[in-house]
Protein backbone atom coordinates (compact mmCIF):
# COMPACT_ATOMS: atom_id res chain seq x y z
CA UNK A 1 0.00 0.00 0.00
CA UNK A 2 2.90 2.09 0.82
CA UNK A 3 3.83 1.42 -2.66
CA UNK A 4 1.04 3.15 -4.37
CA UNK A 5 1.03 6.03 -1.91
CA UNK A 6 4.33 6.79 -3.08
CA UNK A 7 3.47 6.55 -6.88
CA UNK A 8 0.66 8.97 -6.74
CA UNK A 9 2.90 11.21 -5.08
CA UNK A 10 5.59 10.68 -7.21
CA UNK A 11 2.79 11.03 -10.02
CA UNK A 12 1.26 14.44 -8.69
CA UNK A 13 4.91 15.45 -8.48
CA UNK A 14 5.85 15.18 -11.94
CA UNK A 15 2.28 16.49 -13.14
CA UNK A 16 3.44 19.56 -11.00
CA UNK A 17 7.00 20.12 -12.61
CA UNK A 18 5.48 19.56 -16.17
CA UNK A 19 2.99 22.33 -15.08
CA UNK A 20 5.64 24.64 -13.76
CA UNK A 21 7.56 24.02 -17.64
CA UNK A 22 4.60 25.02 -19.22
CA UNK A 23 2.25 26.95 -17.41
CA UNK A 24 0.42 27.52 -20.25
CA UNK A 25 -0.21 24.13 -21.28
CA UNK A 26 -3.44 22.13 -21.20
CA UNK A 27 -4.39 21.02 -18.06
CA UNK A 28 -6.35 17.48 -19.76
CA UNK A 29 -3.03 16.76 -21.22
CA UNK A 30 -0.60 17.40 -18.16
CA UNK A 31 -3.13 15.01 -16.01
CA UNK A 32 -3.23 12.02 -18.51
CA UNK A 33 0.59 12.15 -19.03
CA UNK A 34 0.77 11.74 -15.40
CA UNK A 35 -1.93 9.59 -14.71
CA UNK A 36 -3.61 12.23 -12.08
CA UNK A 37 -7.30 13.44 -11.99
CA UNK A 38 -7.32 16.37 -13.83
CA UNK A 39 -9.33 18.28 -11.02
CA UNK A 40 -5.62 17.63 -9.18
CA UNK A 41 -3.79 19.28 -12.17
CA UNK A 42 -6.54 22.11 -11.75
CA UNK A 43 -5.31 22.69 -7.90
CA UNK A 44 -1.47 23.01 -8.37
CA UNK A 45 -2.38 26.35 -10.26
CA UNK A 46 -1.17 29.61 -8.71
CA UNK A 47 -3.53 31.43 -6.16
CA UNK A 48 -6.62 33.39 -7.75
CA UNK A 49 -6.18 31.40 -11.16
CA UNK A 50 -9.16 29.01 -10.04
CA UNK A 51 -11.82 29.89 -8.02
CA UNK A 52 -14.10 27.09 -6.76
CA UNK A 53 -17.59 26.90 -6.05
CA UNK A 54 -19.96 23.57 -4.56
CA UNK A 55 -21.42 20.91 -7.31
CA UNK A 56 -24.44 22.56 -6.02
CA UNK A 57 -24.73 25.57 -7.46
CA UNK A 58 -24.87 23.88 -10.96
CA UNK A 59 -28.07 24.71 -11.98
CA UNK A 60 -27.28 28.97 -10.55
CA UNK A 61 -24.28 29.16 -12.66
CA UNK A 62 -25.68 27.48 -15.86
CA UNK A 63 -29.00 29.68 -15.53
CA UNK A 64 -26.67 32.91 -15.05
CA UNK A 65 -24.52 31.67 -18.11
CA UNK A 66 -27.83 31.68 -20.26
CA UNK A 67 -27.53 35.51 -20.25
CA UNK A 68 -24.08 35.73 -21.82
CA UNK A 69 -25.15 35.35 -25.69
CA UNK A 70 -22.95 32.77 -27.67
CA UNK A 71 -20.35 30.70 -25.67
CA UNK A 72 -17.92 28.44 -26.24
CA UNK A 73 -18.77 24.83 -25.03
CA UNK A 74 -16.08 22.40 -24.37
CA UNK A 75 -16.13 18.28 -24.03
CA UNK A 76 -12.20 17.10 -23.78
CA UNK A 77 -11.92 13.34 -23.59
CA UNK A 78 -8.88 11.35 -24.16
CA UNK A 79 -10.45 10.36 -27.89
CA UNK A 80 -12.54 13.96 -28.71
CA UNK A 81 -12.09 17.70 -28.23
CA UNK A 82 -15.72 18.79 -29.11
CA UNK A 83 -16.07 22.43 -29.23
CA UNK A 84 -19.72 24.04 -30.07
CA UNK A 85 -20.42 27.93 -30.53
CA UNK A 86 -23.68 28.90 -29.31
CA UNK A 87 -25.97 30.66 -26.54
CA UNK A 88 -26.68 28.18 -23.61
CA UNK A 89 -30.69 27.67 -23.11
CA UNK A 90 -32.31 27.01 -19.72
CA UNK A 91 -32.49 23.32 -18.72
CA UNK A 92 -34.39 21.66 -16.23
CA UNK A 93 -34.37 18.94 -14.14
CA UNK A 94 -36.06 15.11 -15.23
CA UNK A 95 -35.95 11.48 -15.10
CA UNK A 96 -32.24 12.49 -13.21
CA UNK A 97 -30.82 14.63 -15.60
CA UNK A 98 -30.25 18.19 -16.67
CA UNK A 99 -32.20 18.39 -19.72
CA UNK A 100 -31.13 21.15 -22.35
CA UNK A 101 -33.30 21.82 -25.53
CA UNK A 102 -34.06 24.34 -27.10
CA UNK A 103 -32.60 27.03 -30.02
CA UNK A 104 -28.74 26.43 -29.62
CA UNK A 105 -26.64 23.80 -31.09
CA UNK A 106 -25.55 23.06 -27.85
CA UNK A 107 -28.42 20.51 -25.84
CA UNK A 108 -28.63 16.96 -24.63
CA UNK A 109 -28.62 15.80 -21.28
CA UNK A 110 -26.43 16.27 -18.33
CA UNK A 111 -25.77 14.62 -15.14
CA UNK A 112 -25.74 17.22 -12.73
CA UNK A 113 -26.01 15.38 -9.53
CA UNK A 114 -22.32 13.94 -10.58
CA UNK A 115 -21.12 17.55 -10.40
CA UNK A 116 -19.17 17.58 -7.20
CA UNK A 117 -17.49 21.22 -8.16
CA UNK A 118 -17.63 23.66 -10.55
CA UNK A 119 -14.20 25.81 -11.03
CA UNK A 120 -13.84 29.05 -12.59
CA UNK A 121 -10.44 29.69 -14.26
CA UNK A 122 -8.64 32.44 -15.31
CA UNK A 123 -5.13 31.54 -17.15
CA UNK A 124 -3.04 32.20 -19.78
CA UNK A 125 -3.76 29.29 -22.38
CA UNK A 126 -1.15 29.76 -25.05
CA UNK A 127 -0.07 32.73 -24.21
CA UNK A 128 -3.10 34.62 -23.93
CA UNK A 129 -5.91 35.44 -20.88
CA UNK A 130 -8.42 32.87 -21.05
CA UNK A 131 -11.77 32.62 -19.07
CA UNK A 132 -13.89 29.47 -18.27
CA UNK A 133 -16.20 27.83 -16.09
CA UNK A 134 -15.06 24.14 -15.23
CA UNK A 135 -17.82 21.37 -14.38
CA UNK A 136 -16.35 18.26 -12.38
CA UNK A 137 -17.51 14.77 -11.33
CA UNK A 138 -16.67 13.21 -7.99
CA UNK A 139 -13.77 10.97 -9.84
CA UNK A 140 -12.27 15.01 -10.71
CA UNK A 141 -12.54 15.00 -13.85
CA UNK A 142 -13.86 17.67 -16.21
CA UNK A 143 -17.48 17.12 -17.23
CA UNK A 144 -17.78 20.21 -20.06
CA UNK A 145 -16.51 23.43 -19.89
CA UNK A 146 -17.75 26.62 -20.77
CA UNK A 147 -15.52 29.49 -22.02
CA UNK A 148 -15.83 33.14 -22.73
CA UNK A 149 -15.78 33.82 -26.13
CA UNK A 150 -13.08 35.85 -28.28
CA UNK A 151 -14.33 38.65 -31.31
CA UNK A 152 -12.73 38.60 -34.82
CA UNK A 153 -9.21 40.21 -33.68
CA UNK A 154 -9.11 37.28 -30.85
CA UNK A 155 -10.10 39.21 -28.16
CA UNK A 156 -12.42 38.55 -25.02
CA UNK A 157 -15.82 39.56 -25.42
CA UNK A 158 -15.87 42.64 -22.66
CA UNK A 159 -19.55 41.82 -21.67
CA UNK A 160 -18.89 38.35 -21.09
CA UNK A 161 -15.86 38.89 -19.07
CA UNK A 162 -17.83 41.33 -17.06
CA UNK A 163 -20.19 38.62 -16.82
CA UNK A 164 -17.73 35.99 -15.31
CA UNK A 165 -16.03 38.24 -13.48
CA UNK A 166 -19.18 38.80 -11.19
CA UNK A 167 -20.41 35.58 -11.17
CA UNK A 168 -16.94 34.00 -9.97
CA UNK A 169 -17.75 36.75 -7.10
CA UNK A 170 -20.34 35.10 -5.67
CA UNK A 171 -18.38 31.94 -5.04
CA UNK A 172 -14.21 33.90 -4.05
């Protein structure tokens, strides 16, 4: 038992110094090449870059996010980065999901009562500021994520960074 104690540290170690090399990098990537939750990759970011709030407040965030106008909406397995463009509708709750229809490309049906956390991050991603909102299960990894969108020159959207901004408030 000892054994595997070590290796997780030794694994959370290594995710850490290949963080620390690139601080820019993805965070899904760092935590596969070390075998770590990515939730744990998440945590060894500096102070202030990640702000977390309870699994609970799932349904407050994603009605607030409804307001913002088009979004971008992330799903990053180890086989699929999905990425859709388009306004988040209001969902509600049945048969124990999160069910999301409505006029957006982006819809289905989500498992909120496996959100354990949802993390709002503010990082450089490639060298630039990048804002999203982070949904994770109870095994720490990412659910979906939803980011603030850029304009034609590859800028945040002011409005929606206003938007986060105040929202992340409610949960520092």
């Amino acid at each position: 038992m000892t054994g595997q104690v070590i290796a997780i540290d030794d694994r959370l170690a290594a995710a850490r110094a290949a963080l620390a090399a690139k601080p820019d990098g993805v965070i899904e990537n760092v935590a596969r090449e070390h075998g770590v939750p990515v939730r744990d990759v998440l945590a060894m970011l500096p102070a202030g870059e990640s702000v977390a709030a309870p699994g609970s407040a799932f349904e407050d965030i994603w009605n607030d996010v409804t307001g913002w106008g088009e979004i971008l909406f992330i799903v990053n397995t180890p086989d699929v980065v999905l990425e859709c463009h388009g306004p988040l509708v209001k969902g509600s709750s049945g048969h124990g999901w999160f069910n999301v229809h409505g006029d957006s490309p982006i819809g289905g049906h989500l498992k909120a009562s496996n959100c354990t956390e949802v993390c709002f991050v503010d990082r450089k991603f490639h060298g630039r500021r990048s804002l999203s909102i982070q949904f994770y299960n109870g095994a720490g990894e990412a659910m979906f994520k939803i980011f603030v969108r850029r304009d034609a020159q590859r800028e945040l959207l002011p409005e929606q960074i206003a938007r986060f901004e105040a929202l992340r408030a409610n949960y520092a």
